[in-house]
C-alpha atoms as a PDB file:
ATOM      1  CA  UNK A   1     -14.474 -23.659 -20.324  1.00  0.00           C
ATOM      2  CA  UNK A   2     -18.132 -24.443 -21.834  1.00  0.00           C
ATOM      3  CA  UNK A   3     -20.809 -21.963 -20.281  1.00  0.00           C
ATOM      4  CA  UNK A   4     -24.513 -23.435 -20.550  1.00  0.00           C
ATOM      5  CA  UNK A   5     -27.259 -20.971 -19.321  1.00  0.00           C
ATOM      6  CA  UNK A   6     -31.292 -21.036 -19.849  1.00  0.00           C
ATOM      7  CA  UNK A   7     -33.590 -18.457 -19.096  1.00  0.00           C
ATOM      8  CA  UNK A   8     -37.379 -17.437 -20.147  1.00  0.00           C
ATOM      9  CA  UNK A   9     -37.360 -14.852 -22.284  1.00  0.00           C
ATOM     10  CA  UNK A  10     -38.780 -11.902 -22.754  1.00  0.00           C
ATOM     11  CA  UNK A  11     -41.256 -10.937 -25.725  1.00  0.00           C
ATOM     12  CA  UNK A  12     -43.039  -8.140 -27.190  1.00  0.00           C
ATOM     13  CA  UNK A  13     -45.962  -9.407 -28.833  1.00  0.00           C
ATOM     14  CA  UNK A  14     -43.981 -12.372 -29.166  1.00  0.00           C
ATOM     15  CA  UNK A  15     -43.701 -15.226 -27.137  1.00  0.00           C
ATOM     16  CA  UNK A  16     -40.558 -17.545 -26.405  1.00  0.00           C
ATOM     17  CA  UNK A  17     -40.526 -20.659 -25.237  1.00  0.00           C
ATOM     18  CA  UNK A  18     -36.450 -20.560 -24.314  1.00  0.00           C
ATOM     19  CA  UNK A  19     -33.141 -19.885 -25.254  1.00  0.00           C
ATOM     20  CA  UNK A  20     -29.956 -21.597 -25.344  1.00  0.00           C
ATOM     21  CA  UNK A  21     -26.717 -19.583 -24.797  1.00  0.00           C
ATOM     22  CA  UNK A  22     -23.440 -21.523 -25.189  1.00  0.00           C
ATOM     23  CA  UNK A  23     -20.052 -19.638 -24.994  1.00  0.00           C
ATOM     24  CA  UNK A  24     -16.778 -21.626 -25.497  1.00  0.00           C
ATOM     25  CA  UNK A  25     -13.835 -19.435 -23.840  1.00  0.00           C
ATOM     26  CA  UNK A  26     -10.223 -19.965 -24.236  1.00  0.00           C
ATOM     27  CA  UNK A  27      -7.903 -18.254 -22.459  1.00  0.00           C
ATOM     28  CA  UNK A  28     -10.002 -15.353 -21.414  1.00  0.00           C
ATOM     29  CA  UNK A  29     -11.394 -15.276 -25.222  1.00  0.00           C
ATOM     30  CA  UNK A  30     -14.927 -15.914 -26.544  1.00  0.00           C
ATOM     31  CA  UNK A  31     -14.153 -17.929 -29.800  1.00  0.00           C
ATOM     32  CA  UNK A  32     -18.113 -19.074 -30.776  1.00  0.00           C
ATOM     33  CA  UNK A  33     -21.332 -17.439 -29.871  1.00  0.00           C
ATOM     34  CA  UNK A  34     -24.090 -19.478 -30.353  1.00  0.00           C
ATOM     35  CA  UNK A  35     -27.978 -18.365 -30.202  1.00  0.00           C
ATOM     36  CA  UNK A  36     -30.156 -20.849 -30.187  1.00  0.00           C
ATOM     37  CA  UNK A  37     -34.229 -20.008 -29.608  1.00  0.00           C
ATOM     38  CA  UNK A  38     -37.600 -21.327 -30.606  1.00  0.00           C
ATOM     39  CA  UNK A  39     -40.294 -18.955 -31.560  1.00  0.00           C
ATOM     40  CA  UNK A  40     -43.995 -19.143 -31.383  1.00  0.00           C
ATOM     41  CA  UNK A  41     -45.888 -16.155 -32.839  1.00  0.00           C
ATOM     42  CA  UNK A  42     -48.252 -15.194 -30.108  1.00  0.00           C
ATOM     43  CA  UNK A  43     -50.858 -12.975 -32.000  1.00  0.00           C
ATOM     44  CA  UNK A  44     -50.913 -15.075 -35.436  1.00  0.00           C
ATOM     45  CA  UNK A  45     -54.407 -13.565 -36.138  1.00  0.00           C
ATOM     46  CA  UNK A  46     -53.021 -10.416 -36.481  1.00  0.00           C
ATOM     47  CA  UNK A  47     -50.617 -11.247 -39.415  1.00  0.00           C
ATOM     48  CA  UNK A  48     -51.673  -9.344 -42.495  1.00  0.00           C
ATOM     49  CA  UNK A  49     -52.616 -12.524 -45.238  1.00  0.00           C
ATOM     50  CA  UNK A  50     -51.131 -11.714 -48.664  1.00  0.00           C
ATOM     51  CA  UNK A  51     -53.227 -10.903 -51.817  1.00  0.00           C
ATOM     52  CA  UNK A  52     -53.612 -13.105 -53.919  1.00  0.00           C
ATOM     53  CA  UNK A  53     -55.316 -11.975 -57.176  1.00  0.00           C
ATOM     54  CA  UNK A  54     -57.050 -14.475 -59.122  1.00  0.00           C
ATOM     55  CA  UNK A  55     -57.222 -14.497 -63.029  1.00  0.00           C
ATOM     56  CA  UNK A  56     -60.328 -13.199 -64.491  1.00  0.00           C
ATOM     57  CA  UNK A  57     -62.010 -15.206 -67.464  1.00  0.00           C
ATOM     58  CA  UNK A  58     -64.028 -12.103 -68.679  1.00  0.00           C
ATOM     59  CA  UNK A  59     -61.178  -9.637 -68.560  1.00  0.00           C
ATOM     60  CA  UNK A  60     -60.704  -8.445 -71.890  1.00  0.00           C
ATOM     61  CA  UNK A  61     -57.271  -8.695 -73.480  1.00  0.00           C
ATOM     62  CA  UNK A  62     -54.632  -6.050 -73.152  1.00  0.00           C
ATOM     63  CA  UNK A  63     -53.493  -4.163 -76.692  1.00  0.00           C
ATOM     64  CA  UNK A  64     -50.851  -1.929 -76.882  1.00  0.00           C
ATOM     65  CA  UNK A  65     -51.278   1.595 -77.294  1.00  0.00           C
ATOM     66  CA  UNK A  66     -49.251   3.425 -79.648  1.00  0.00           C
ATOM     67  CA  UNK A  67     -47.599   5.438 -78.058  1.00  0.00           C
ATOM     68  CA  UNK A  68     -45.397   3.856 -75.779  1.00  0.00           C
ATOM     69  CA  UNK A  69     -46.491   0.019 -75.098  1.00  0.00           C
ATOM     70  CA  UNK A  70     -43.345  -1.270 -75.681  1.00  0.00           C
ATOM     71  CA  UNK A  71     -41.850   0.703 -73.116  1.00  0.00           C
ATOM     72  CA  UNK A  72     -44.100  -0.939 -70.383  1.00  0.00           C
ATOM     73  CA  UNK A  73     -43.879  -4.059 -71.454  1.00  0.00           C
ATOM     74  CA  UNK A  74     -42.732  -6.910 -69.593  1.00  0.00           C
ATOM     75  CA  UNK A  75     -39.544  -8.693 -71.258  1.00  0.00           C
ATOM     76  CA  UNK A  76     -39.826 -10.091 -74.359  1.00  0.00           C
ATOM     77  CA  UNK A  77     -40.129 -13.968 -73.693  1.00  0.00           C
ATOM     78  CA  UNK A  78     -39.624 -16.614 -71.644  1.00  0.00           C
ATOM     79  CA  UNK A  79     -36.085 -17.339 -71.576  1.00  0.00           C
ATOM     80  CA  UNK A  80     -37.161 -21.306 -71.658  1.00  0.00           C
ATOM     81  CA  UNK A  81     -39.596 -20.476 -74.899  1.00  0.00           C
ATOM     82  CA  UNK A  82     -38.544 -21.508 -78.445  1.00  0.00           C
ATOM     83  CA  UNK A  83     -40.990 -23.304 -79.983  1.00  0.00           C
ATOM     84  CA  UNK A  84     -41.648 -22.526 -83.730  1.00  0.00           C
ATOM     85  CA  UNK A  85     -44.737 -20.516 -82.716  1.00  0.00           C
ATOM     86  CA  UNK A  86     -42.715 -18.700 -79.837  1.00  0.00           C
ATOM     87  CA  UNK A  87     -40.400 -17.309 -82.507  1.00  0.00           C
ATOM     88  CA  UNK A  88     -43.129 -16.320 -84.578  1.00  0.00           C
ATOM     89  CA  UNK A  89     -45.049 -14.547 -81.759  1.00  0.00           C
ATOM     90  CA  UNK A  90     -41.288 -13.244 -80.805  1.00  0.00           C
ATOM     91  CA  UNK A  91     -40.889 -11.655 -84.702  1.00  0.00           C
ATOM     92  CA  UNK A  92     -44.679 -10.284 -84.469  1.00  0.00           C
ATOM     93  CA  UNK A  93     -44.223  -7.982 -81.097  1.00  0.00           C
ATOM     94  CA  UNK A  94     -40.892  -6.678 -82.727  1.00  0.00           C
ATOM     95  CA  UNK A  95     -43.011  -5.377 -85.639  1.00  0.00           C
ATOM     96  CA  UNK A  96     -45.214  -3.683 -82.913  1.00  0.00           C
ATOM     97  CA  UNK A  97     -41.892  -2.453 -80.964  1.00  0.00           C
ATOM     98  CA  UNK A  98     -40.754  -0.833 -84.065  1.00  0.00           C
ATOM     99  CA  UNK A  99     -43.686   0.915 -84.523  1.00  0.00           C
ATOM    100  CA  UNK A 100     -44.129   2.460 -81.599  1.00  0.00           C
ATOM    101  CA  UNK A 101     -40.590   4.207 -81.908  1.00  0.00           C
ATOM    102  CA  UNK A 102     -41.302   5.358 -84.702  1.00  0.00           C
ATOM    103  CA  UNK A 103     -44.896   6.692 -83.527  1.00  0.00           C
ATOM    104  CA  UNK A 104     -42.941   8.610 -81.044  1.00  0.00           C
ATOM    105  CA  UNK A 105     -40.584  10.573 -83.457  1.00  0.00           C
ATOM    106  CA  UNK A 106     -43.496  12.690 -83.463  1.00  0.00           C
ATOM    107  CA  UNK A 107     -43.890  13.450 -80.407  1.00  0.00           C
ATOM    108  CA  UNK A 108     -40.081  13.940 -79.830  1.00  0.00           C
ATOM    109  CA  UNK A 109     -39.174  15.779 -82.871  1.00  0.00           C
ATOM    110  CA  UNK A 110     -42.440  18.158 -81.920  1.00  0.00           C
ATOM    111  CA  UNK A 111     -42.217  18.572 -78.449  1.00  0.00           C
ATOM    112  CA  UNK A 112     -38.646  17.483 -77.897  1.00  0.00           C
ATOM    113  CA  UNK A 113     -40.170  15.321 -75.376  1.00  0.00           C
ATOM    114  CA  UNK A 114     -37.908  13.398 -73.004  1.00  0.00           C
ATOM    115  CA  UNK A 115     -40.779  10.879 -72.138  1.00  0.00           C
ATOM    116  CA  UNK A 116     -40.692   9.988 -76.198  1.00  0.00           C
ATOM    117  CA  UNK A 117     -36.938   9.616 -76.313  1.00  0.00           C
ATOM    118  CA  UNK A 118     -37.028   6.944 -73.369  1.00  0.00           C
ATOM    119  CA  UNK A 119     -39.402   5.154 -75.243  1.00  0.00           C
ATOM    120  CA  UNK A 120     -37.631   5.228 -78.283  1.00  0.00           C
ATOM    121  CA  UNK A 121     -34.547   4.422 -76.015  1.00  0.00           C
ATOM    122  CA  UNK A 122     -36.104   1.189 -74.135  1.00  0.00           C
ATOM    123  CA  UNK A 123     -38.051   0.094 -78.007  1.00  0.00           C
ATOM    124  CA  UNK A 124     -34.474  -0.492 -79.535  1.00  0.00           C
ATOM    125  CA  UNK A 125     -33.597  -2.933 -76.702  1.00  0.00           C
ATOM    126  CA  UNK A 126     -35.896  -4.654 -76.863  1.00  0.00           C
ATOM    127  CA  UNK A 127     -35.502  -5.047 -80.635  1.00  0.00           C
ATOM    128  CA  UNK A 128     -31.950  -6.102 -80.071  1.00  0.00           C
ATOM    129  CA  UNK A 129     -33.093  -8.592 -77.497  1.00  0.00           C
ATOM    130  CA  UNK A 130     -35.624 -10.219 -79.545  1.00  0.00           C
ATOM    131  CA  UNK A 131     -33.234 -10.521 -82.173  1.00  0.00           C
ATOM    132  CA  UNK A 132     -30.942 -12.209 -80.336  1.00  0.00           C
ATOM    133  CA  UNK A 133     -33.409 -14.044 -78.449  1.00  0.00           C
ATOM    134  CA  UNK A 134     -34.600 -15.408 -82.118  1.00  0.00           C
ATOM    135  CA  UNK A 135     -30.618 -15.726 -83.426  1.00  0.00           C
ATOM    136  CA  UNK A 136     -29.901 -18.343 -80.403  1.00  0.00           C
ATOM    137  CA  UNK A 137     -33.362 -20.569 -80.594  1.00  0.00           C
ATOM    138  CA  UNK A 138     -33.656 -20.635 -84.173  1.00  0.00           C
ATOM    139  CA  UNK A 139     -31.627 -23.535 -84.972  1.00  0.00           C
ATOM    140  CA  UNK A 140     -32.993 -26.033 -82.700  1.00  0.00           C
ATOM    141  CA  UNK A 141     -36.486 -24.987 -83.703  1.00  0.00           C
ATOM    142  CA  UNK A 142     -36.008 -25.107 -87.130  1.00  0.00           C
ATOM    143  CA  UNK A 143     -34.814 -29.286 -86.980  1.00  0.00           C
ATOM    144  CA  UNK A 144     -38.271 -30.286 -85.405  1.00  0.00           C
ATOM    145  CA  UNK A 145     -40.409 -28.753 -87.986  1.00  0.00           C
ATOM    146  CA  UNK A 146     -41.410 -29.525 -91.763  1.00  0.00           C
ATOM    147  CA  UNK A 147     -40.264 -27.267 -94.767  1.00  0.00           C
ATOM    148  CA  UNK A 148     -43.115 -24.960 -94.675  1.00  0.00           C
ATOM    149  CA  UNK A 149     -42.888 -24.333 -91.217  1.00  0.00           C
ATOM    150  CA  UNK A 150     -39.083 -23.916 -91.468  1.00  0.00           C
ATOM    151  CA  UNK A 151     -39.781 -21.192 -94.156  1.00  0.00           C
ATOM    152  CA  UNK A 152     -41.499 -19.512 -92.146  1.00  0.00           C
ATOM    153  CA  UNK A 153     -39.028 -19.625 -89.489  1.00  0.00           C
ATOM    154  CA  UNK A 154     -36.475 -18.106 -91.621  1.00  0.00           C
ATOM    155  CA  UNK A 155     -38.678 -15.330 -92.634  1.00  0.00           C
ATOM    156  CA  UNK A 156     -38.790 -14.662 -88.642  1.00  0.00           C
ATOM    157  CA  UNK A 157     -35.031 -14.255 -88.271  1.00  0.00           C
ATOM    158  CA  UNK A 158     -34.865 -12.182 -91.452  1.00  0.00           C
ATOM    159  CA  UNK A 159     -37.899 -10.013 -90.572  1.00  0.00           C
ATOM    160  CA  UNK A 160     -36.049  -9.227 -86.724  1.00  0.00           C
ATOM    161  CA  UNK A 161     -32.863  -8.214 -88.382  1.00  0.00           C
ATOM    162  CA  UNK A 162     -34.455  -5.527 -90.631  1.00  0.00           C
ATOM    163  CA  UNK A 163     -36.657  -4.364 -87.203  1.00  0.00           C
ATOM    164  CA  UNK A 164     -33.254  -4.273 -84.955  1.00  0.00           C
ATOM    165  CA  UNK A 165     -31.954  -2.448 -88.062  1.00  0.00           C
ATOM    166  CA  UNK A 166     -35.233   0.095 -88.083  1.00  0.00           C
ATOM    167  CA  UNK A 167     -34.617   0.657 -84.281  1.00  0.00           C
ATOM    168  CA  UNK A 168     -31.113   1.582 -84.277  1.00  0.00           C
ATOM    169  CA  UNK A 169     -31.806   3.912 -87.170  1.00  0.00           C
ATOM    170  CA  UNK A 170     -34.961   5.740 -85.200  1.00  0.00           C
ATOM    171  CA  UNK A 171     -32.499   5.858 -81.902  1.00  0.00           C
ATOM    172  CA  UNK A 172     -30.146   7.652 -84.476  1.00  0.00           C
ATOM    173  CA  UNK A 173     -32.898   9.989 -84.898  1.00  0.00           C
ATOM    174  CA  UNK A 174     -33.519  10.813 -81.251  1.00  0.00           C
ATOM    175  CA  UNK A 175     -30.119  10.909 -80.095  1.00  0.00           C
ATOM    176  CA  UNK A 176     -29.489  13.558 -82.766  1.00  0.00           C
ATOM    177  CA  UNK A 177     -33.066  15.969 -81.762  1.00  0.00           C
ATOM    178  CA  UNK A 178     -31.424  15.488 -78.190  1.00  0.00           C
ATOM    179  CA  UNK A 179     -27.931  16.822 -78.963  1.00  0.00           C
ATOM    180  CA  UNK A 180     -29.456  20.142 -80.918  1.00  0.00           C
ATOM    181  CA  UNK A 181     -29.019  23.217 -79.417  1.00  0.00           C
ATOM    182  CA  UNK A 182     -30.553  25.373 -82.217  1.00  0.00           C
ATOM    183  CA  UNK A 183     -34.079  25.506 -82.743  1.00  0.00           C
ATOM    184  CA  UNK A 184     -35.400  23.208 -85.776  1.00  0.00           C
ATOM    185  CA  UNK A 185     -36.929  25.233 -89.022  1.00  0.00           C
ATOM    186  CA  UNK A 186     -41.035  24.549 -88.934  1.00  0.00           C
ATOM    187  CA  UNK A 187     -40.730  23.017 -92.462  1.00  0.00           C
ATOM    188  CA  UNK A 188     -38.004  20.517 -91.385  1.00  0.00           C
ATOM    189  CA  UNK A 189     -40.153  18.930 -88.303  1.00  0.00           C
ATOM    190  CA  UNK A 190     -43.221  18.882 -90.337  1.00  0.00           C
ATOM    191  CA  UNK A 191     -41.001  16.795 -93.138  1.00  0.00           C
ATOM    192  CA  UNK A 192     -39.672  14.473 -90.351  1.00  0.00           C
ATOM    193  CA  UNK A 193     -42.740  13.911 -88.966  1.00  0.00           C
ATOM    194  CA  UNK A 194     -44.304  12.897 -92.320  1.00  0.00           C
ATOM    195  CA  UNK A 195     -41.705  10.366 -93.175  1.00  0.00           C
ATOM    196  CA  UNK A 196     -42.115   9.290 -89.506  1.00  0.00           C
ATOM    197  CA  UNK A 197     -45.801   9.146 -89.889  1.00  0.00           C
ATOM    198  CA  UNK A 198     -45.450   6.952 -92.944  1.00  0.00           C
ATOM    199  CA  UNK A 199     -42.795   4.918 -91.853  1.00  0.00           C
ATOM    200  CA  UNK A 200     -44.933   3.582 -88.562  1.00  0.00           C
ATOM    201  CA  UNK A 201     -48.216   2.884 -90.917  1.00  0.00           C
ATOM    202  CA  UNK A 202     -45.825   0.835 -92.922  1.00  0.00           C
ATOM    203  CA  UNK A 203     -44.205  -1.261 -89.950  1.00  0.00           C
ATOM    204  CA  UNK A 204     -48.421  -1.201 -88.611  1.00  0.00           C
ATOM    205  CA  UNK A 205     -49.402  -2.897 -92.140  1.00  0.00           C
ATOM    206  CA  UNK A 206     -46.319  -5.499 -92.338  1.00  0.00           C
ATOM    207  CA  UNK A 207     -47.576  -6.618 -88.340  1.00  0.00           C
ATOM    208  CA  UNK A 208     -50.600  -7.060 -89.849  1.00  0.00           C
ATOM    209  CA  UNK A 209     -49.750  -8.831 -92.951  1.00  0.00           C
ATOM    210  CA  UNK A 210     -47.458 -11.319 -91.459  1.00  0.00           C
ATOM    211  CA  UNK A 211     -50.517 -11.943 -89.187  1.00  0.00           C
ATOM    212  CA  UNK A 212     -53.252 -12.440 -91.461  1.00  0.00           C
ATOM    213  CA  UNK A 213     -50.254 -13.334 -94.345  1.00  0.00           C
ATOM    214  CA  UNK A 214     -52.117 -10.586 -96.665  1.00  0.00           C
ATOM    215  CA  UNK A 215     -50.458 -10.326 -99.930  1.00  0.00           C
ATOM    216  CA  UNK A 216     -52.396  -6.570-100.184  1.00  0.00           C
ATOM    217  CA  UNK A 217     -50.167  -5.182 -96.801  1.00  0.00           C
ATOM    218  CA  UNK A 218     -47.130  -6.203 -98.671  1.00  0.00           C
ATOM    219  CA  UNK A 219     -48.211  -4.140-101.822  1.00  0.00           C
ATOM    220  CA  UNK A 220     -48.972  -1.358-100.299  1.00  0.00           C
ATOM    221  CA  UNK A 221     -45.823  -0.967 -97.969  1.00  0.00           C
ATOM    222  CA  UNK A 222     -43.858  -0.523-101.450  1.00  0.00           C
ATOM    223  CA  UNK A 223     -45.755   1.963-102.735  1.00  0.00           C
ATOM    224  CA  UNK A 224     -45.583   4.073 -99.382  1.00  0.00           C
ATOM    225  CA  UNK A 225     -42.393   3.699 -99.360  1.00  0.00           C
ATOM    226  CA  UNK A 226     -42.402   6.037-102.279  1.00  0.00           C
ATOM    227  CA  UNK A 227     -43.605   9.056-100.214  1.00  0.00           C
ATOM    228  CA  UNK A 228     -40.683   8.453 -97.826  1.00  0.00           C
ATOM    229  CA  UNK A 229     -38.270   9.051-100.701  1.00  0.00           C
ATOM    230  CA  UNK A 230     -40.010  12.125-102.090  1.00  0.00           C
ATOM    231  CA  UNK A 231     -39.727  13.813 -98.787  1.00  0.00           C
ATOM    232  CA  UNK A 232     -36.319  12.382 -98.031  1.00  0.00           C
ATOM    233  CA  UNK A 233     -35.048  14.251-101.521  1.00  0.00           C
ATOM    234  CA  UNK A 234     -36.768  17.057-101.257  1.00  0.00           C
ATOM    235  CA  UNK A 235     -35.126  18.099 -98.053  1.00  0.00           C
ATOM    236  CA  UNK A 236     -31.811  17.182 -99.364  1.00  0.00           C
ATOM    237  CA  UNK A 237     -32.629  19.612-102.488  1.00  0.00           C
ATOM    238  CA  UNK A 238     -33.888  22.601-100.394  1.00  0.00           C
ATOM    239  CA  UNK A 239     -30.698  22.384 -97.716  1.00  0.00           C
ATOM    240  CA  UNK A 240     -28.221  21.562-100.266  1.00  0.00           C
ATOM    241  CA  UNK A 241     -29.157  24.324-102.307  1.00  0.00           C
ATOM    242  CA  UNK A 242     -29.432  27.127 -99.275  1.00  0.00           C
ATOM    243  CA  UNK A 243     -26.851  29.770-100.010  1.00  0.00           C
ATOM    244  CA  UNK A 244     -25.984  29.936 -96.428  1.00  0.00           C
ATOM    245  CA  UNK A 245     -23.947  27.392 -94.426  1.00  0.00           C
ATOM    246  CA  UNK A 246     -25.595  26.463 -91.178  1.00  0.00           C
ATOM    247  CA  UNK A 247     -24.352  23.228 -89.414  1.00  0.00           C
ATOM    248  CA  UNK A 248     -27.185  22.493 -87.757  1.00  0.00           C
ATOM    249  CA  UNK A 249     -28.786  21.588 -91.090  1.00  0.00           C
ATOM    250  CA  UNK A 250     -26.737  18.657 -91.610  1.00  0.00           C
ATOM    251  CA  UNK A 251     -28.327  17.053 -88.516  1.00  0.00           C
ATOM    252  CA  UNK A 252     -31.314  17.608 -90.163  1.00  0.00           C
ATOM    253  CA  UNK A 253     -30.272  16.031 -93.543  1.00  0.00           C
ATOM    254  CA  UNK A 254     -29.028  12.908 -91.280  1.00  0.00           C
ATOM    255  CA  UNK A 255     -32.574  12.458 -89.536  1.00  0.00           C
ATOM    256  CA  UNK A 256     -33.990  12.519 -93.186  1.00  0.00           C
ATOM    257  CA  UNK A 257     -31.761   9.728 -94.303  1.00  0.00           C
ATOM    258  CA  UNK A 258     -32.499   7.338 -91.248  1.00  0.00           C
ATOM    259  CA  UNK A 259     -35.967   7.981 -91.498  1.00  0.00           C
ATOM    260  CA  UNK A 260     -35.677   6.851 -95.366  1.00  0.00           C
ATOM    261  CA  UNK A 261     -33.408   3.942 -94.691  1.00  0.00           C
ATOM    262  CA  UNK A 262     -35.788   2.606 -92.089  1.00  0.00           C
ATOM    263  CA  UNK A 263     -38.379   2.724 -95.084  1.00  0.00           C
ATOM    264  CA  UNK A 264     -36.305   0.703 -97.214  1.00  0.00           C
ATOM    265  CA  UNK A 265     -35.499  -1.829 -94.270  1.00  0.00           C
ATOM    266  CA  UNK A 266     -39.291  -2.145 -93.970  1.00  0.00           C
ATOM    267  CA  UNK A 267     -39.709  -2.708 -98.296  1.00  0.00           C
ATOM    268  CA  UNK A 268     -37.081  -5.318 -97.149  1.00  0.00           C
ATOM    269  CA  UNK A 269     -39.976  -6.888 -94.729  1.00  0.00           C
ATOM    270  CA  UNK A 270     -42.843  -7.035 -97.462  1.00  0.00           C
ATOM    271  CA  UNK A 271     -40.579  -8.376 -99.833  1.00  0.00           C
ATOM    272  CA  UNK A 272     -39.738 -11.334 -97.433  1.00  0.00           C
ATOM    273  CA  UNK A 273     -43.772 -11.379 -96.838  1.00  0.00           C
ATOM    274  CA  UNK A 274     -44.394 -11.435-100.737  1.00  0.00           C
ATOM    275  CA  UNK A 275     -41.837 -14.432-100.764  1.00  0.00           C
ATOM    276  CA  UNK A 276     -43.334 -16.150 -97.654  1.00  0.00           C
ATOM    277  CA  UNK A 277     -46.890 -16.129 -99.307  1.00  0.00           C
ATOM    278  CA  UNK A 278     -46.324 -16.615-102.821  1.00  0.00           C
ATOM    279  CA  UNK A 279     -42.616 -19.104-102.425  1.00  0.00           C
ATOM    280  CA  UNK A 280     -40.626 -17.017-104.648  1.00  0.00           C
ATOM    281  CA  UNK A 281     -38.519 -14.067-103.948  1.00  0.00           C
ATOM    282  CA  UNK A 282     -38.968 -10.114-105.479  1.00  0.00           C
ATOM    283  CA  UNK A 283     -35.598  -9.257-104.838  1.00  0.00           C
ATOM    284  CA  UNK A 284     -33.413  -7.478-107.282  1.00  0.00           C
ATOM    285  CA  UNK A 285     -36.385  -6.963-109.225  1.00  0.00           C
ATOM    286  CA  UNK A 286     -37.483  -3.632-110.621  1.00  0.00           C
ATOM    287  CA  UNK A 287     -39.321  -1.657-107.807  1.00  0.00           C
ATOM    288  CA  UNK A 288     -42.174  -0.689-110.482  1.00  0.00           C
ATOM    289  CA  UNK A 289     -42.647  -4.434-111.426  1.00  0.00           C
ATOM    290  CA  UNK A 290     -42.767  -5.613-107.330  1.00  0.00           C
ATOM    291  CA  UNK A 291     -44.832  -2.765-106.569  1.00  0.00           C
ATOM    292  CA  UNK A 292     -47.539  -4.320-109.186  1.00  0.00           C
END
């Protein structure tokens, strides 16, 4: 049995023209309900319109601040992106996202701030996600472009694997100030926060020497990477020669050494800037003689 029934209906603020109820019974069963209704909005000028904001030509350009850009910025690319110059912009914002973890060592080895270890936390994924973002487009960029161009490319996927690298080593950093119970000596943070210190103006002049391709930036990262070592060693010396035994220094000693690998992952980035400007390479060559 088919049931057909119209009526007006019934509104508030809203008006209906009709509606259409059809129930099909079987054997004392409703199978299939079926609603159908037209609507007409009756107060239309009432509906809120949506913002719409439009671009401003004069607004000045957004830079990152130090401290935690990275953490509040939007996702690295455009999945559909991979030009030549995409990568390239791709392996220049993972020099900045490198640098801001390390910026906020500071902060987290001083304060044992949980805002700085989130930072630090969200910084090395997005380093892993450019890298792979640059691992997956690099070989279909790198068959549309000429041999200097493809050079360049190359120096792009080498420079994000030493930057993923530096990340993971910084997280190692924070994840082991955030497992401490014990209260860290006054000369141990001030000795992590130098090498931290360092390390981020080293990562700051590598961003700018792949930008500008400044032969200088690439000089100078070697020789700071000197200071990291100096501290590095002489932390090692003072714990390693303390008469008592205190666990808690050896998580200290560990910081020390990621801070001082990231250093050398970042003498890895001005050596592949030294090769990228001058076409030959300065590996496995004395560190005085590349430093000069």
């Amino acid at each position: 049995m088919i049931c057909k029934v119209q009526k007006p209906a019934l509104g508030f603020g809203l008006l209906f023209r009709s509606y259409t109820v059809i129930a099909v019974v079987e054997a004392g069963n409703v199978v299939t309900v079926l609603l159908h209704f037209g609507i007409k909005l009756g107060c239309q000028q009432n509906k809120m319109p949506t913002k719409v904001r439009s671009p401003r030509s004069d607004a000045p350009a957004e830079t990152p601040s130090p401290a935690r850009s990275s953490a509040a910025s939007k996702s690295p690319a455009d999945p559909k992106a991979g030009g030549p110059d995409d990568l390239g912009r791709l392996a220049l914002k993972a020099c900045l996202i490198a640098r801001d973890a390390a910026f906020n060592v500071r902060d987290l080895v001083t304060n044992s701030s949980r805002m700085a270890f989130l930072a630090i936390k969200d910084c090395e994924k997005e380093l892993d996600l450019i890298e792979r973002q640059i691992d997956e487009r690099l070989p279909a960029a790198i068959t549309r472009v000429n041999e200097s161009r493809a050079r360049q490319l190359l120096s792009s996927l080498k420079s994000t694997t030493d930057l993923e690298r530096i990340g993971d080593l910084v997280m190692s950093v924070a994840m082991r100030v955030q497992a401490r119970t014990a209260k860290m000596a006054a000369s141990d943070v001030r000795q992590l926060v130098e090498m931290s210190t360092v390390l981020r103006d080293m990562l700051d002049l590598i961003h700018r020497g792949f930008s500008t391709l400044d032969l200088e930036c690439a000089r100078n990262v070697l020789q700071m990477d000197k200071e990291i070592d100096r501290v590095c060693h002489a932390m090692f010396q003072k714990h390693l020669t303390e008469s008592h035994d205190d666990a808690s220094n050896f998580d200290v000693l560990l910081m020390a050494q990621a801070l001082e690998r990231a250093g050398d992952h970042t003498t890895n980035l001005a050596e592949d800037l030294y090769s990228l400007i001058e076409g030959r390479s300065l590996r496995h060559m004395p560190k005085k003689k590349a430093a000069n």
